[in-house]
Protein backbone atom coordinates (compact mmCIF):
# COMPACT_ATOMS: atom_id res chain seq x y z
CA UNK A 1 76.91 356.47 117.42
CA UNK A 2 77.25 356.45 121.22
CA UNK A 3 80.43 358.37 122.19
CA UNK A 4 83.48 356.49 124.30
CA UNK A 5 83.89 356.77 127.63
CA UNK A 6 86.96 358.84 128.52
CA UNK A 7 89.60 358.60 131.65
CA UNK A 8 91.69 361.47 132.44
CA UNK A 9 95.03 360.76 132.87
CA UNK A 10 97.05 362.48 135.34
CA UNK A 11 100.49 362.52 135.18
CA UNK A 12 104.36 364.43 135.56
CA UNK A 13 104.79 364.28 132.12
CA UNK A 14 108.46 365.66 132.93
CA UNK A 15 109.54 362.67 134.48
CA UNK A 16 106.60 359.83 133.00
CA UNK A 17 105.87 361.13 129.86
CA UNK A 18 106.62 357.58 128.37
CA UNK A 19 104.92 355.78 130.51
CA UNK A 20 101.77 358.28 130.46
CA UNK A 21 101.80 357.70 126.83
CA UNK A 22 102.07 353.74 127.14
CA UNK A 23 98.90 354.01 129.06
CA UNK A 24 97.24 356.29 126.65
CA UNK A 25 97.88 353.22 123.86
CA UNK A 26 96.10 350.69 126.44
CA UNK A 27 93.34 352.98 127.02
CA UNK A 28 92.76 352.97 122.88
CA UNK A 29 93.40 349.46 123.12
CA UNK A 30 90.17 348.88 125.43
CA UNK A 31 88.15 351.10 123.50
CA UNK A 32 88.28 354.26 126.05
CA UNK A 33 89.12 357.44 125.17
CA UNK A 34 92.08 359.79 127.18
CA UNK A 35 91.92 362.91 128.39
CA UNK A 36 96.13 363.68 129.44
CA UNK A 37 96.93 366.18 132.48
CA UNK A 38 100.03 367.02 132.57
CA UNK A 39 100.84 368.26 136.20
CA UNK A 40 104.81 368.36 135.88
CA UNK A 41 106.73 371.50 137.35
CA UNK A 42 110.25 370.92 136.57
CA UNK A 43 110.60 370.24 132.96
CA UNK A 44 108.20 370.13 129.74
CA UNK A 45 105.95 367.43 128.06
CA UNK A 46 107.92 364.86 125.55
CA UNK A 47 104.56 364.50 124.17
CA UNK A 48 101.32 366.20 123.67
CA UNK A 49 98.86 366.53 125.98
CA UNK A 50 94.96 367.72 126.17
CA UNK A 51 95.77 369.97 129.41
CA UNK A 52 99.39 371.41 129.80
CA UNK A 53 100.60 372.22 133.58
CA UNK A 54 100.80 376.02 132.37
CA UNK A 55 96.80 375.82 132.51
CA UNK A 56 96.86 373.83 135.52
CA UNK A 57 99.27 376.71 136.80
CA UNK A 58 97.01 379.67 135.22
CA UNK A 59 93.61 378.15 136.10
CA UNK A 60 94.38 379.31 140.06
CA UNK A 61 95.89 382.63 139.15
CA UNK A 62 99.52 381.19 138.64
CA UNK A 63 102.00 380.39 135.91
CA UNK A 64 104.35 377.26 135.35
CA UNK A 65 107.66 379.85 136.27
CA UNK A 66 105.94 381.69 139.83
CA UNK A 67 104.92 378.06 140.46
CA UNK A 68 109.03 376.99 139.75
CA UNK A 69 110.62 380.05 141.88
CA UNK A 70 108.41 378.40 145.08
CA UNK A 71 111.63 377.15 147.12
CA UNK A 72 108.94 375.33 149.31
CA UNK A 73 108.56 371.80 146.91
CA UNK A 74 105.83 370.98 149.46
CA UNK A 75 104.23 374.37 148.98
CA UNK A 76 104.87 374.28 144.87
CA UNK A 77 102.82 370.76 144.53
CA UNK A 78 99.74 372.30 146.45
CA UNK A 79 99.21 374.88 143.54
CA UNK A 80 98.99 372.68 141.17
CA UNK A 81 96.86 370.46 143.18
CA UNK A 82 94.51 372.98 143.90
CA UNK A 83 94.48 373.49 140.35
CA UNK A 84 94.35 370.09 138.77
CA UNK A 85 91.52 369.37 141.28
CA UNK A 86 89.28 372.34 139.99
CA UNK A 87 89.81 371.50 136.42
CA UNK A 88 89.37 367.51 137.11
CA UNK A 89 86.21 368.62 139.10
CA UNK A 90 85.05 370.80 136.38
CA UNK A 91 85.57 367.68 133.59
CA UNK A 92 83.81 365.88 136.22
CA UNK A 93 80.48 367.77 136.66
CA UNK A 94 80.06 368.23 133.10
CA UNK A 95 79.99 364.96 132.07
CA UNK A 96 83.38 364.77 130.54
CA UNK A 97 84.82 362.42 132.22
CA UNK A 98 84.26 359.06 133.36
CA UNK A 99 87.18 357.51 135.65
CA UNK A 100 90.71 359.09 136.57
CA UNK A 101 93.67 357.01 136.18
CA UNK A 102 97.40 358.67 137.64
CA UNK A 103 100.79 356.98 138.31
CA UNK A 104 103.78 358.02 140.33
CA UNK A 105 106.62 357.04 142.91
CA UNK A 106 105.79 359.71 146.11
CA UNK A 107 105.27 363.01 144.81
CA UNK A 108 103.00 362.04 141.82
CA UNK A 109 101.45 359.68 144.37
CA UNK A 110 100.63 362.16 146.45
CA UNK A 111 99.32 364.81 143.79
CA UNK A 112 97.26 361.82 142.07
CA UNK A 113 95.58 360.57 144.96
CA UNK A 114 94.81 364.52 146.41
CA UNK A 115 92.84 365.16 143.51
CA UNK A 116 91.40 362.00 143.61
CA UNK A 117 89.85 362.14 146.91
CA UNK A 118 87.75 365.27 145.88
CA UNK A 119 85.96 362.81 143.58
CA UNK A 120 82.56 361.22 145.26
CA UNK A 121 82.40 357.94 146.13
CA UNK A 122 81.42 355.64 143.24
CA UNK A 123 83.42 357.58 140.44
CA UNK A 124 86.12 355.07 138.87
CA UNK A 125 89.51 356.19 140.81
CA UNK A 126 92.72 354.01 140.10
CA UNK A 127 96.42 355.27 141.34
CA UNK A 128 99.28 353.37 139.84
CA UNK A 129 102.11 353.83 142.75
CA UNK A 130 105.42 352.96 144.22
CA UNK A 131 103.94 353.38 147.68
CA UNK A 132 100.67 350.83 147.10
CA UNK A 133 102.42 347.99 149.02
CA UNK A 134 103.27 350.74 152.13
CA UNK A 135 100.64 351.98 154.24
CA UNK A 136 97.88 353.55 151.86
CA UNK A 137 95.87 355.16 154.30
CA UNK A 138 96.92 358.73 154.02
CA UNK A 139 96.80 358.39 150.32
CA UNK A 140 93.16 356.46 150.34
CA UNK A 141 91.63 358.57 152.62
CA UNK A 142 87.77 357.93 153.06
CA UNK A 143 87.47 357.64 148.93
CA UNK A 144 87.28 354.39 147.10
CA UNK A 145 90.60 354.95 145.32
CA UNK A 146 92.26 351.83 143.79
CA UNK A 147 95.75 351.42 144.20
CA UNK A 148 97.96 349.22 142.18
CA UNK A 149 101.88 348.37 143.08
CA UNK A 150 104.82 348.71 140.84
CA UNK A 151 106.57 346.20 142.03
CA UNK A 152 109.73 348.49 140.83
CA UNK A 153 110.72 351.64 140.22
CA UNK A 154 108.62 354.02 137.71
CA UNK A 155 111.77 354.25 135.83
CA UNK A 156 110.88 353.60 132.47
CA UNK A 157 108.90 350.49 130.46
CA UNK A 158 110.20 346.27 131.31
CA UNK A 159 108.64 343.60 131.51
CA UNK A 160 106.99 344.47 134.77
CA UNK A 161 106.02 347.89 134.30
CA UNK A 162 104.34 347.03 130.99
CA UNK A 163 102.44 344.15 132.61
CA UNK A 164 101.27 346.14 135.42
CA UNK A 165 100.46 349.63 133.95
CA UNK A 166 98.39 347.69 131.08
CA UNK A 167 96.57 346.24 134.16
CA UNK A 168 95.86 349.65 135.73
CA UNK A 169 94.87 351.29 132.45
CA UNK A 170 92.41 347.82 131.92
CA UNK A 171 90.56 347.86 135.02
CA UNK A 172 89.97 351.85 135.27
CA UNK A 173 88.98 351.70 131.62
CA UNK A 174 86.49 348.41 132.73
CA UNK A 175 84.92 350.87 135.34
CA UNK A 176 84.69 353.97 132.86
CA UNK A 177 82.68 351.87 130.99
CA UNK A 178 80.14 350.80 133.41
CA UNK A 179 80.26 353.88 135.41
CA UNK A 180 76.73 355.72 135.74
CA UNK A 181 75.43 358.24 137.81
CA UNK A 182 74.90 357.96 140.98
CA UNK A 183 70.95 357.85 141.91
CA UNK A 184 70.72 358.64 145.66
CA UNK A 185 68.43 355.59 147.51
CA UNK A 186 64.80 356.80 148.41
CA UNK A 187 65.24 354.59 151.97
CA UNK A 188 65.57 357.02 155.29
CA UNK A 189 69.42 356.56 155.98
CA UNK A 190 70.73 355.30 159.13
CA UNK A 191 74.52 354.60 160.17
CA UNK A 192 75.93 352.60 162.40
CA UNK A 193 79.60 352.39 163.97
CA UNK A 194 80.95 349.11 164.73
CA UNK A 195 83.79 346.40 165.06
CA UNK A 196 84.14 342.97 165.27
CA UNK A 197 83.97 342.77 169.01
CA UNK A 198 80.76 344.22 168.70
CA UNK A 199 79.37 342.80 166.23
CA UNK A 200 76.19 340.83 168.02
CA UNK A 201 74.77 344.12 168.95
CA UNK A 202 75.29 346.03 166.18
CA UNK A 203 74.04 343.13 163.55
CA UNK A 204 70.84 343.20 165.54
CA UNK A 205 69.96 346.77 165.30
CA UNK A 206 70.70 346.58 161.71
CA UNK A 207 68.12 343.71 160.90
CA UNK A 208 66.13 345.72 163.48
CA UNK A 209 66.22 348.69 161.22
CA UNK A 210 66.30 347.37 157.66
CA UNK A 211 63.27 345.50 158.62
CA UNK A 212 61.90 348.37 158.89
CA UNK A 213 63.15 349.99 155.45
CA UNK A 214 65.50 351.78 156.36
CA UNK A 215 68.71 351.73 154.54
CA UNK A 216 71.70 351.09 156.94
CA UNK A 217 75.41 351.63 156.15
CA UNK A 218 77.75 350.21 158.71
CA UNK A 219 81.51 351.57 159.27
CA UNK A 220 84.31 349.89 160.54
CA UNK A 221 86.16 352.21 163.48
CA UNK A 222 89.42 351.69 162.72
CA UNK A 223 90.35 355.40 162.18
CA UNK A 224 89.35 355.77 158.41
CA UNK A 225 85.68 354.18 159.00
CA UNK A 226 85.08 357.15 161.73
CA UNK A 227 85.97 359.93 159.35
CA UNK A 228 83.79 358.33 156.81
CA UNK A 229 80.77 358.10 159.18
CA UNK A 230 81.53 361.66 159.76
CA UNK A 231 81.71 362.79 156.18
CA UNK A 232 78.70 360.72 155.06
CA UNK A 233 76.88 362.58 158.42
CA UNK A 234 77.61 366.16 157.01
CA UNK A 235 77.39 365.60 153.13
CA UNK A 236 73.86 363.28 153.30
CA UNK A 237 72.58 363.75 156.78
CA UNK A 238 70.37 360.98 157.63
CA UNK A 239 67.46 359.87 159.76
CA UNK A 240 69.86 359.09 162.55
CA UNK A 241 73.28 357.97 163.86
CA UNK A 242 73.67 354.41 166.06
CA UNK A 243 77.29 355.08 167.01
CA UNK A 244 77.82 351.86 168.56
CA UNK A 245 81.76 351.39 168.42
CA UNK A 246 83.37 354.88 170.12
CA UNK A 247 87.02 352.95 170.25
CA UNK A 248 88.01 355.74 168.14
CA UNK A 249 87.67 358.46 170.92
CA UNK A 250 90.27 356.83 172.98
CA UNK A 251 92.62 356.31 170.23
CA UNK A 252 92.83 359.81 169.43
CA UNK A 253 93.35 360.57 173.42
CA UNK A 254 95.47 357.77 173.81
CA UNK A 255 97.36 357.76 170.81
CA UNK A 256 96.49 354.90 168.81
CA UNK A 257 96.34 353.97 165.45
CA UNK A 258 92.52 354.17 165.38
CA UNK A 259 92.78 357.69 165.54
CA UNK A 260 89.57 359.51 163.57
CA UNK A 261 90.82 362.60 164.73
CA UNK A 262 89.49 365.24 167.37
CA UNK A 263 86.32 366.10 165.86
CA UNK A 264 84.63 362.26 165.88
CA UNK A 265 81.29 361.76 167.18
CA UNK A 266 80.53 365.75 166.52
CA UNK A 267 78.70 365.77 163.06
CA UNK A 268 75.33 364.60 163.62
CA UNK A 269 74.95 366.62 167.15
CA UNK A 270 75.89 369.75 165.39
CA UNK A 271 73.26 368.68 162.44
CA UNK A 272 70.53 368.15 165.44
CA UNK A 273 70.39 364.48 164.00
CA UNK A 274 69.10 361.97 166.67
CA UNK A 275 72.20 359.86 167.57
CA UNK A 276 72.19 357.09 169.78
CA UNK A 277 75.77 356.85 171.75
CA UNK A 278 76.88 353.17 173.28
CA UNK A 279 80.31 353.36 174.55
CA UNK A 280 81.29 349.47 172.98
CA UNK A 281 85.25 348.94 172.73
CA UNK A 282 86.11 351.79 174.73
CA UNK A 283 87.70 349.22 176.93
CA UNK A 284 90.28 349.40 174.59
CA UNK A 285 92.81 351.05 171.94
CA UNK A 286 95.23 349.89 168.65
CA UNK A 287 98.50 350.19 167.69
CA UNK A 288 101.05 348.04 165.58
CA UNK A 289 102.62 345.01 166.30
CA UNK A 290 103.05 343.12 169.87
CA UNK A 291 106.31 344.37 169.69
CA UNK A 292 106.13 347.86 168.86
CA UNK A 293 103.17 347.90 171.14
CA UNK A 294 105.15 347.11 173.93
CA UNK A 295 107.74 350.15 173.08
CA UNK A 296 104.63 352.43 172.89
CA UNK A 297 103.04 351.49 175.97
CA UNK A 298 105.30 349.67 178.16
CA UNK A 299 103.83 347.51 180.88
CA UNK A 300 100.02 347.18 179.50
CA UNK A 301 97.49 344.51 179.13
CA UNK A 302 97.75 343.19 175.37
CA UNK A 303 96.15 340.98 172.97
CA UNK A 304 97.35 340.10 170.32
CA UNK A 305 94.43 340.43 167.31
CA UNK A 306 96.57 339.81 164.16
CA UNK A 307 100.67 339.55 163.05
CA UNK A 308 99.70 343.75 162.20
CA UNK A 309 97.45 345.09 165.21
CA UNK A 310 97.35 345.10 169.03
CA UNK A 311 94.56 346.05 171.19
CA UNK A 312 95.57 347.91 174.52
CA UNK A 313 93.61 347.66 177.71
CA UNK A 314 92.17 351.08 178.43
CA UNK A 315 93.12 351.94 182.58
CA UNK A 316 90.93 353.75 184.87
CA UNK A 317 91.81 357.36 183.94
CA UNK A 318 91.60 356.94 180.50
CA UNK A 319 88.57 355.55 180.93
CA UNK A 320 87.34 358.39 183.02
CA UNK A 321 88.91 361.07 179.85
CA UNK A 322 87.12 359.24 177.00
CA UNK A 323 83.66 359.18 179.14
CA UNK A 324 84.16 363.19 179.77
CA UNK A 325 85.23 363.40 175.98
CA UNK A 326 81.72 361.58 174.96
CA UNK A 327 79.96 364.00 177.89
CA UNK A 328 81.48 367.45 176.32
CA UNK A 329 80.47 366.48 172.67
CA UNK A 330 76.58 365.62 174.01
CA UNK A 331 76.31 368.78 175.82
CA UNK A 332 77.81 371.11 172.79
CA UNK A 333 75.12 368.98 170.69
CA UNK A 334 71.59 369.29 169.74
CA UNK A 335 69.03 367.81 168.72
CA UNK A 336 67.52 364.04 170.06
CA UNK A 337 71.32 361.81 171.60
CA UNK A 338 71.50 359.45 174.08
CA UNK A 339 73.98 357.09 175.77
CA UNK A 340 72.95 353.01 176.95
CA UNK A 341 75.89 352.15 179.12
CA UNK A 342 76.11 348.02 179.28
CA UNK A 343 77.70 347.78 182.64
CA UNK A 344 78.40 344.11 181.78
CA UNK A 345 80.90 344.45 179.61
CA UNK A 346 82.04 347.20 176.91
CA UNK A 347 83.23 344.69 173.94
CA UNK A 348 84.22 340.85 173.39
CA UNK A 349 86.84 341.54 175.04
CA UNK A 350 85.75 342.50 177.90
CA UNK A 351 83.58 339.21 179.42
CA UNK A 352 84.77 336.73 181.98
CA UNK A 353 87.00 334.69 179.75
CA UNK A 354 88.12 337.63 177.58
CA UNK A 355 91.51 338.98 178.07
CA UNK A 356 90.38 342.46 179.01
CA UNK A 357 87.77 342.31 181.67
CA UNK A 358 87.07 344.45 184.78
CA UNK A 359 83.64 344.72 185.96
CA UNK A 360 84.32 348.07 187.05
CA UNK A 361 85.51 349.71 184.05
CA UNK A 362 81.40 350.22 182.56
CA UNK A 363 80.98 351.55 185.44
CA UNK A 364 83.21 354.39 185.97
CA UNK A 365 82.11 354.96 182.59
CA UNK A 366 78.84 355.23 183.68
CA UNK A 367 79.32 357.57 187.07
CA UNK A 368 81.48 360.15 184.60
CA UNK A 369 79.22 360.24 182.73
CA UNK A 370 76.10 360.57 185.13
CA UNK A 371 78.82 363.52 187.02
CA UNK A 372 79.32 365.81 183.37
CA UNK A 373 75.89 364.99 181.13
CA UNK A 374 73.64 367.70 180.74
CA UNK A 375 70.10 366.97 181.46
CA UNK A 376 69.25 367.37 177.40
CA UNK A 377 70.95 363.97 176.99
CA UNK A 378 69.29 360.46 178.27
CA UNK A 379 71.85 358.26 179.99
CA UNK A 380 70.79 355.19 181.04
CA UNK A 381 72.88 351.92 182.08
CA UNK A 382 71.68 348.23 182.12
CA UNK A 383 73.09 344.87 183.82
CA UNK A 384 73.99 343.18 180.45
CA UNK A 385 76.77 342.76 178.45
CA UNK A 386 76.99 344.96 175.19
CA UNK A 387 76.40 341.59 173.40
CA UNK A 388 73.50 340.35 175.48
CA UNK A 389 70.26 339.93 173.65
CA UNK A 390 68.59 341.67 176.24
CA UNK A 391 70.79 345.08 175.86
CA UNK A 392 69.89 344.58 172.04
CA UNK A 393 66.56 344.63 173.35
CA UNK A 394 66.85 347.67 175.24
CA UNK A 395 68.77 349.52 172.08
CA UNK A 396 65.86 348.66 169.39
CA UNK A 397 63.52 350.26 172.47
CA UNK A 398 65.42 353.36 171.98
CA UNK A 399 64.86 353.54 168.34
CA UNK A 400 61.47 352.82 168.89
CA UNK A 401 60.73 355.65 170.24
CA UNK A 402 62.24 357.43 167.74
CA UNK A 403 59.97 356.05 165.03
């Protein structure tokens, strides 16, 4: 008889032993077995459990009590998340396990979701959590982790909590059943960087490519996308990069909210993998709301995109530091790059009837550039707009000759 699928459960049993044990009897009740991690440090277990937190504790050289005399809470919950991680990971690769399923207000948030994110993309991940209807993204990261809201307080089982942890425990325990291994596509793999503003161009090279069997996975720069391109860059390589959207290098100069951090654009240059650079939506960077925008960054050019983001014209100098930023990465780099500048406009934005344009924006780009490029990268501009057929033209030329 073919075993049951089983979800490990991760959970303070200190403080949610009750409801960890609720959600072990909805498990059963879909047919899916449970495999309970108890990663409490203040008290003991009420109930049973297949790994205790003194061999999360002992499985990185520690015990529950050195764990307990930390003073540092922050520092306490990183043991056993190192820990928990190795053991989950370990379940993991030896085919014990088949989804993870945690719940907690912030700290068990944070410890469920950190262990979590060391899981690959694909493997059933749901995170019951007071925080869900907050802002996710540090908890999400770049995984595919699921996250349901309490609605109220992880205090103990009602008629919400019931309703909603049943829900949890159902759809993780609906993945661990269909959940198979991962069987890597046989297509070369290309990425490509985009947003909605550039969207024309970057639809194009993607029938361009896929025409051509590749497989093409596009990413949506809005901070998290970037890291992701990143990640997927050094963990599966690829037959090249088409980094079409570099909004995210301003935003980490600037200080917006589509911030991917200082080392974006850097992973396939330091793999050697051929990357082709166009500078779309430089023009401009995100924050929050019109209002909080304006607090930020007093006395800009805005536009309003939705009730939750702005978009913030990029000036001349900051134009001039994200073109030098794209210039130092190329010349640390090897391997095939280039850069197509589209002196006719950088994004949707930035045309004669959008609300950012200025002709000569591309083109400072441009003379930066042309000023602080090695000769080991091409740069070469064109008269069209970044969503002109005819710069589409001129991009599938590039891969071309890369084929």
């Amino acid at each position: 008889m073919e075993s049951k699928p089983t979800v490990l459960l991760v959970a303070t049993m200190d403080t949610k032993g009750e409801l960890a044990l609720y959600l072990s009897q909805c498990l059963k009740a879909a047919e899916v077995e449970t495999l309970l991690m108890d990663v409490g440090i203040l008290g003991e277990s009420p109930f049973p459990v297949q790994i205790s937190a003194s061999q999360v504790a002992q499985s990185v050289g520690s015990s529950l009590e050195q764990i307990r005399k930390i003073k540092d809470e922050g520092k306490a919950i990183e043991v056993m998340i190192k820990g928990a991680t190795q053991m989950a990971l370990s379940l993991y690769e030896t085919g014990r396990i088949h989804g993870i399923l945690s719940l907690g207000g912030s700290m068990g948030t944070d410890m469920g979701t950190s262990i979590m994110r060391a899981f690959p993309i694909g493997f059933p991940k749901v995170m019951i959590s007071t925080l869900a209807s907050h802002n996710t993204r540090p908890y999400v990261g770049t995984r595919d982790i699921m996250m349901l809201n309490t609605v109220c307080d992880l205090t103990g089982l009602n008629r919400i909590t019931e309703r909603v942890l049943k829900n949890g425990a159902t759809a993780v325990a609906g993945m661990a059943k269909a959940y198979t291994q991962y069987k890597r596509s046989s297509k070369p793999l290309i990425l490509i960087s985009t947003l909605g503003t550039t969207e024309p161009c970057s639809q194009g090279v993607k029938r361009y490519l896929e025409e051509r069997g590749k497989e093409v996975i596009v990413f949506h720069t809005n901070g998290t996308g970037g890291r992701a391109l990143e990640e997927m860059v050094k963990d599966e390589g690829g037959e090249g990069v088409s980094d079409i959207s570099l909004t995210e290098l301003g935003n980490h100069l600037i200080g917006g909210d589509f911030d991917a951090g200082p080392t974006r654009g850097q992973s396939a240059l330091e793999k050697g993998i051929p990357v082709l650079f166009i500078p779309g939506n430089t023009d401009f960077f995100s924050t929050g709301p019109i209002h909080f925008a304006k607090e930020r960054f007093p006395g800009r050019d805005y536009h309003i995109h939705n009730a939750a983001i702005t978009a913030i014209r990029v000036n001349h100098s900051e134009t001039v530091q994200i073109a030098q930023r794209l210039a130092e990465l190329c010349n640390a780099g090897k391997g095939w790059r280039a850069i197509l500048v589209p002196l006719g406009g950088l994004s949707s934005f930035d045309q004669p009837d959008g609300p950012f344009y200025d002709p000569r924006a591309p083109e400072i780009f441009f003379e930066t550039l042309n000023n602080s490029l090695g000769k080991e990268t091409l740069l070469q501009a064109f008269p069209y707009h970044i969503n002109d057929p005819n710069f589409l033209k001129e991009v599938i030329q590039r891969w071309k000759t890369l084929q």
